[in-house]
C-alpha atoms as a PDB file:
ATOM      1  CA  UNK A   1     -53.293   3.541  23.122  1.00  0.00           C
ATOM      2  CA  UNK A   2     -53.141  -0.128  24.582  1.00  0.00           C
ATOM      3  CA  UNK A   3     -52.521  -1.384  21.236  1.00  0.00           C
ATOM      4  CA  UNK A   4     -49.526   1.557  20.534  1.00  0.00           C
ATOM      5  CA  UNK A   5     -48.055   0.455  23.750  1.00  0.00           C
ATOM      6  CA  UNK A   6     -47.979  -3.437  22.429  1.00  0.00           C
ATOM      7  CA  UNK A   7     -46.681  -2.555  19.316  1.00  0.00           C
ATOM      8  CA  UNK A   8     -43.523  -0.547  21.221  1.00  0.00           C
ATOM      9  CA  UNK A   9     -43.052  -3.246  23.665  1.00  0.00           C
ATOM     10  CA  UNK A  10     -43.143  -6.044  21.117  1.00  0.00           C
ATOM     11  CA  UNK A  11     -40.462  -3.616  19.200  1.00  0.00           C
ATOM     12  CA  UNK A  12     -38.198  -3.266  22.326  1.00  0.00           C
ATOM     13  CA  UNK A  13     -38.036  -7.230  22.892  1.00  0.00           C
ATOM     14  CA  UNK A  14     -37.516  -8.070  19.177  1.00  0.00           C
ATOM     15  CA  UNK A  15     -34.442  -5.657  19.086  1.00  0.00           C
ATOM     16  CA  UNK A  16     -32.878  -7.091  21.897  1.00  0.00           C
ATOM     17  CA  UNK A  17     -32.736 -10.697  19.998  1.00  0.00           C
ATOM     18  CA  UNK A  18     -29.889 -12.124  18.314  1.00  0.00           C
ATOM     19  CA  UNK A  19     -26.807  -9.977  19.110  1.00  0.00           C
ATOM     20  CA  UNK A  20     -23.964 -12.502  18.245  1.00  0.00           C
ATOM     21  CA  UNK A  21     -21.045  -9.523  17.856  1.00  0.00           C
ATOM     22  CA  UNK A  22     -20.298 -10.597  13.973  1.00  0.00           C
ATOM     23  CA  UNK A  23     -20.484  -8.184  11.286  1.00  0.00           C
ATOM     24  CA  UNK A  24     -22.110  -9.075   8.032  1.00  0.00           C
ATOM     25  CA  UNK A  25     -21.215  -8.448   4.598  1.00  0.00           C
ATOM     26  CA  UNK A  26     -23.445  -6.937   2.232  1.00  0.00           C
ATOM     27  CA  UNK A  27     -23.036  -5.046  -1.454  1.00  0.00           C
ATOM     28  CA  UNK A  28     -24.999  -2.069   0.162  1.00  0.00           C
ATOM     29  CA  UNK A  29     -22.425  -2.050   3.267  1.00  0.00           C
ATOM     30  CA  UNK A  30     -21.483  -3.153   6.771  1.00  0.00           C
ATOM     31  CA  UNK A  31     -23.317  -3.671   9.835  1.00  0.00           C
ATOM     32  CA  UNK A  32     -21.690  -3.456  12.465  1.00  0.00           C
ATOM     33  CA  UNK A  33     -22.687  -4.950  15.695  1.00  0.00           C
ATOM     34  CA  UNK A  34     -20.809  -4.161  18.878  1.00  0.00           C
ATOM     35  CA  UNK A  35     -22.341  -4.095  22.659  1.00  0.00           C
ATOM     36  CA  UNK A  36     -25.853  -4.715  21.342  1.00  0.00           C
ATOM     37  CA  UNK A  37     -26.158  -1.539  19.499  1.00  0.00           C
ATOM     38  CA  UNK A  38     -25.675  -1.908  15.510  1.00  0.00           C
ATOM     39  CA  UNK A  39     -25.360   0.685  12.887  1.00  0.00           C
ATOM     40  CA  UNK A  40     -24.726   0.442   8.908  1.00  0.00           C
ATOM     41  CA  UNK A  41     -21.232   1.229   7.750  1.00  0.00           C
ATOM     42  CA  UNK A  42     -22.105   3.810   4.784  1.00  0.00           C
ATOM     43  CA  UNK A  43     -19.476   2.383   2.569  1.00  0.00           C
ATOM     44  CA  UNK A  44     -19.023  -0.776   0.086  1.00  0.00           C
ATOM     45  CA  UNK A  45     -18.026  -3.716   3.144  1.00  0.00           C
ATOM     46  CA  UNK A  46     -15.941  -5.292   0.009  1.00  0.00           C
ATOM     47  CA  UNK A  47     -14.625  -2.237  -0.759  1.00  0.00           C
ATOM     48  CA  UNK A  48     -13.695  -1.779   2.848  1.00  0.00           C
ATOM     49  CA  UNK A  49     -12.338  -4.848   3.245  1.00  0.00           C
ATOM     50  CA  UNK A  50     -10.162  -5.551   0.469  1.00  0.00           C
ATOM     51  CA  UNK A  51      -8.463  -1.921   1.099  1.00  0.00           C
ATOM     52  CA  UNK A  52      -7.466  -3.273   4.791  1.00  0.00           C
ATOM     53  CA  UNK A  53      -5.919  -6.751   3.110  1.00  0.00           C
ATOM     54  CA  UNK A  54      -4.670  -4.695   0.235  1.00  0.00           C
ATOM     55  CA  UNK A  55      -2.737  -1.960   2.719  1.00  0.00           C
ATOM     56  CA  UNK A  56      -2.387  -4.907   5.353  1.00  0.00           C
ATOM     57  CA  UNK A  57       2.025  -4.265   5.160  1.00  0.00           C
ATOM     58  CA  UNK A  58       1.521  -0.470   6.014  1.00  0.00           C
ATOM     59  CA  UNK A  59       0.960   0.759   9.549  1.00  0.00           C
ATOM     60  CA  UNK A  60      -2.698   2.367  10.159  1.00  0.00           C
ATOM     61  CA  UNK A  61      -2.561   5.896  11.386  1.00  0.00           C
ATOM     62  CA  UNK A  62      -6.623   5.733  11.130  1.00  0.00           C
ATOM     63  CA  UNK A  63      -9.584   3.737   9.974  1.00  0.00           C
ATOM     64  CA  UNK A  64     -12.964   4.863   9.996  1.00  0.00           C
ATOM     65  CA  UNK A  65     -15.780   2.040   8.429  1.00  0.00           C
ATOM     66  CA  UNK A  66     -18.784   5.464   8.895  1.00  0.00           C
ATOM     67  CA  UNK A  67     -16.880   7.592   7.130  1.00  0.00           C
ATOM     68  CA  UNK A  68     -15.099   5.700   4.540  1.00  0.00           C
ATOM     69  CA  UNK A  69     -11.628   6.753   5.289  1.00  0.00           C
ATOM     70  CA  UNK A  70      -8.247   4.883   6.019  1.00  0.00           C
ATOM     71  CA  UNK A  71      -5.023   6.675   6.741  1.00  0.00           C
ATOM     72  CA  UNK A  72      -1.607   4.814   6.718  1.00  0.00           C
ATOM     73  CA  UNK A  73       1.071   5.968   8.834  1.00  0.00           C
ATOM     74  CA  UNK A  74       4.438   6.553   7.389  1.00  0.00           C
ATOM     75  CA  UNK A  75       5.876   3.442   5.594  1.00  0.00           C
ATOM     76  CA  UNK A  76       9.418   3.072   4.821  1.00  0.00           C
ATOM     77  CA  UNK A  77      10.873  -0.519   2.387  1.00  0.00           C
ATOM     78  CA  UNK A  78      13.376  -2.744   4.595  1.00  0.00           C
ATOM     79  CA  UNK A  79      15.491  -2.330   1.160  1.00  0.00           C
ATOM     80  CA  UNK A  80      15.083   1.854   0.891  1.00  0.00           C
ATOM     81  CA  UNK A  81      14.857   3.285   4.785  1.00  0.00           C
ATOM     82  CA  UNK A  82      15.239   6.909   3.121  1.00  0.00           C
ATOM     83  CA  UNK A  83      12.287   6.896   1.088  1.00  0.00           C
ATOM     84  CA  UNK A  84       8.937   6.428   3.002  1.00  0.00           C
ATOM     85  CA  UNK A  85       4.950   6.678   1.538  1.00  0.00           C
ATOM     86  CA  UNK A  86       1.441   7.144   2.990  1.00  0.00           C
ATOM     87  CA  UNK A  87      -1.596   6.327   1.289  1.00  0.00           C
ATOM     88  CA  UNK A  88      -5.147   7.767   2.418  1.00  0.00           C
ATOM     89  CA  UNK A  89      -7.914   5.802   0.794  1.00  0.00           C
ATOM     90  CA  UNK A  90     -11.663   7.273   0.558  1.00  0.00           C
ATOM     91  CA  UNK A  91     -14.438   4.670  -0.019  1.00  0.00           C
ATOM     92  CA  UNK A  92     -17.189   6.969  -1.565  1.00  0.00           C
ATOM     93  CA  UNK A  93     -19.739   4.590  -2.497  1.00  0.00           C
ATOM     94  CA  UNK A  94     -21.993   1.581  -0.870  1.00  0.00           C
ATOM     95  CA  UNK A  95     -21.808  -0.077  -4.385  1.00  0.00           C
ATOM     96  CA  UNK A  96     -18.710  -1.975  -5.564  1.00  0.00           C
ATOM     97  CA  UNK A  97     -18.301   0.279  -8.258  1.00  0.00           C
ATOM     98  CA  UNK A  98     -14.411   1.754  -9.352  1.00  0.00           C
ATOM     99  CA  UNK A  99     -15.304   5.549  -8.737  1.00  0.00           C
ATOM    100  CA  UNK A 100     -16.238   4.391  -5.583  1.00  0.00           C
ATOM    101  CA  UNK A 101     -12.689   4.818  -4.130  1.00  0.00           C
ATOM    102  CA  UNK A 102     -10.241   7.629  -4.016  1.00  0.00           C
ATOM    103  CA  UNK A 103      -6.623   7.466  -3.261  1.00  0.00           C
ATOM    104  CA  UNK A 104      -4.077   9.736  -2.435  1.00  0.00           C
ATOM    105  CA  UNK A 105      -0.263   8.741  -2.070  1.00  0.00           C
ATOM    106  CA  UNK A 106       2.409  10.912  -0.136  1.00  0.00           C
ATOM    107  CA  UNK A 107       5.731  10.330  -0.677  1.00  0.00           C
ATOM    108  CA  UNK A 108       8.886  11.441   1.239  1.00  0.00           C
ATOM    109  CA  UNK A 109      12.707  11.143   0.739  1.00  0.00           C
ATOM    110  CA  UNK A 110      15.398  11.864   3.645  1.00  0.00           C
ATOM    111  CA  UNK A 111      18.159  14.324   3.032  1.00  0.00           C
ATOM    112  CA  UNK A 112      20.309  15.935   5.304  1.00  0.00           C
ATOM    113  CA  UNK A 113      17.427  18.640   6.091  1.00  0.00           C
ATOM    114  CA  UNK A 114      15.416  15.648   7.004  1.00  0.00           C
ATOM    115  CA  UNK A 115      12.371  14.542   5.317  1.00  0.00           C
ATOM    116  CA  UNK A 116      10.914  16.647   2.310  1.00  0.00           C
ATOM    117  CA  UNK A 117       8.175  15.852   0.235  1.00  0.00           C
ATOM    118  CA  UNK A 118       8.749  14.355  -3.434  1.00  0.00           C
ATOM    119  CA  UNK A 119       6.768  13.662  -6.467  1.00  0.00           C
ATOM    120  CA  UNK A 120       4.673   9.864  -6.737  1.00  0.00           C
ATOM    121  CA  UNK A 121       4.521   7.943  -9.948  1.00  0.00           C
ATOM    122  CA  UNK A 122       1.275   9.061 -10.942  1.00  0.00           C
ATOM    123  CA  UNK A 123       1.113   5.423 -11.572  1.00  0.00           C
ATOM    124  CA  UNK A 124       1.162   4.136  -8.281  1.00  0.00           C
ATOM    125  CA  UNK A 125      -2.530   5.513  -7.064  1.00  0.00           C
ATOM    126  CA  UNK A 126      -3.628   3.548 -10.371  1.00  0.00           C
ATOM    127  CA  UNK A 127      -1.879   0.130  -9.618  1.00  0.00           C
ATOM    128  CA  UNK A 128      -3.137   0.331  -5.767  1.00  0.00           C
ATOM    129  CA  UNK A 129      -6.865   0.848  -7.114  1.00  0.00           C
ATOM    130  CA  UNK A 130      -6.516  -1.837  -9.512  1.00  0.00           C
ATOM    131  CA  UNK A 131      -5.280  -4.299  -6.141  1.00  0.00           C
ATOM    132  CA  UNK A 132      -7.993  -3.020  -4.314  1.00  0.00           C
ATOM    133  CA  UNK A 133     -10.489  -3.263  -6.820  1.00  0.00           C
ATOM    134  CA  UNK A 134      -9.502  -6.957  -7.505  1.00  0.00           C
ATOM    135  CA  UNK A 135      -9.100  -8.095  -4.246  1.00  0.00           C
ATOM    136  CA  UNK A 136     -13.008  -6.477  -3.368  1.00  0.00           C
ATOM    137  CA  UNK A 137     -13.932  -8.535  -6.158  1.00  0.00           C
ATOM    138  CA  UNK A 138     -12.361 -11.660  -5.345  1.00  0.00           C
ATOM    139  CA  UNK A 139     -14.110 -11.406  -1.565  1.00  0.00           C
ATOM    140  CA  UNK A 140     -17.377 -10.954  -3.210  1.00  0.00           C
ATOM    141  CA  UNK A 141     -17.049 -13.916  -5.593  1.00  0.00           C
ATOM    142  CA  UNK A 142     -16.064 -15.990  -2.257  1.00  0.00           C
ATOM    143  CA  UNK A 143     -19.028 -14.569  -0.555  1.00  0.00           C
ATOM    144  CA  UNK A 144     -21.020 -15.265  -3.613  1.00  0.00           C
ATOM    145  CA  UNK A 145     -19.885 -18.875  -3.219  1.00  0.00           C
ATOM    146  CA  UNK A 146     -20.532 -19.618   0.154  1.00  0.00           C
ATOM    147  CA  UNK A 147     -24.559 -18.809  -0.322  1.00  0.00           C
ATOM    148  CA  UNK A 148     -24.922 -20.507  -2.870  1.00  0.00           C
END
């Protein structure tokens, strides 16, 4: 029992140690430190990361680093104000792999009616992957440099 009650209290004091706030990058995901509590993000961090640079110019409706999802809000082009997109993004995976993400673009135009739904270049999903995809593997080749 004595020896139960050491191990717990030498647990309690050890987990206290070392908050610093930061969150650290790793291929298997995110931890994410905040008020002394920390929890692993369940997603790719580079993944993650790059989709936030990568969707940086849009409004964000939502973000959620547990569950893997980011929602844009409605974004309308300075040079087109009556055509406006929205992207939701789903990071499936804690590998850097490219099935690990899944994107679905909404597109709008405004008519008279006001705003109706319209078709997307099935392109576009593909060419915002391949940014995403690039710029996760740029951050991991910058990461890879600095431990070297």
């Amino acid at each position: 029992m004595k020896r139960a009650l050491t191990f717990v209290l030498c647990a309690l004091v050890l987990s206290a140690c070392g908050s610093d706030n930061t969150i650290s990058d790793v291929d298997s995901g995110t931890t994410a430190i905040s008020g002394g509590t920390s929890r692993t993000v369940g997603v790719n961090s580079y993944l993650w990361h790059a989709t936030l640079d990568t969707l940086s110019f849009m409004p964000l409706a939502s973000a959620d680093p547990f569950g893997g999802v980011i929602i844009t809000d409605w974004y309308s082009s300075p040079s087109d104000l009556n055509e406006r997109m929205k992207v939701t993004i789903y990071i499936l995976d804690r590998r850097l792999r490219a099935d690990g993400i899944k994107i679905a673009v909404f597109r709008q135009i405004r008519s008279n009616e006001g705003w109706t739904d319209a078709a997307v270049n099935a392109e576009t999903s593909t060419k915002l992957e391949d940014a995403i995809l690039t710029r996760a593997r740029e951050l991991r080749l910058a990461t890879a440099g600095k431990k070297s």
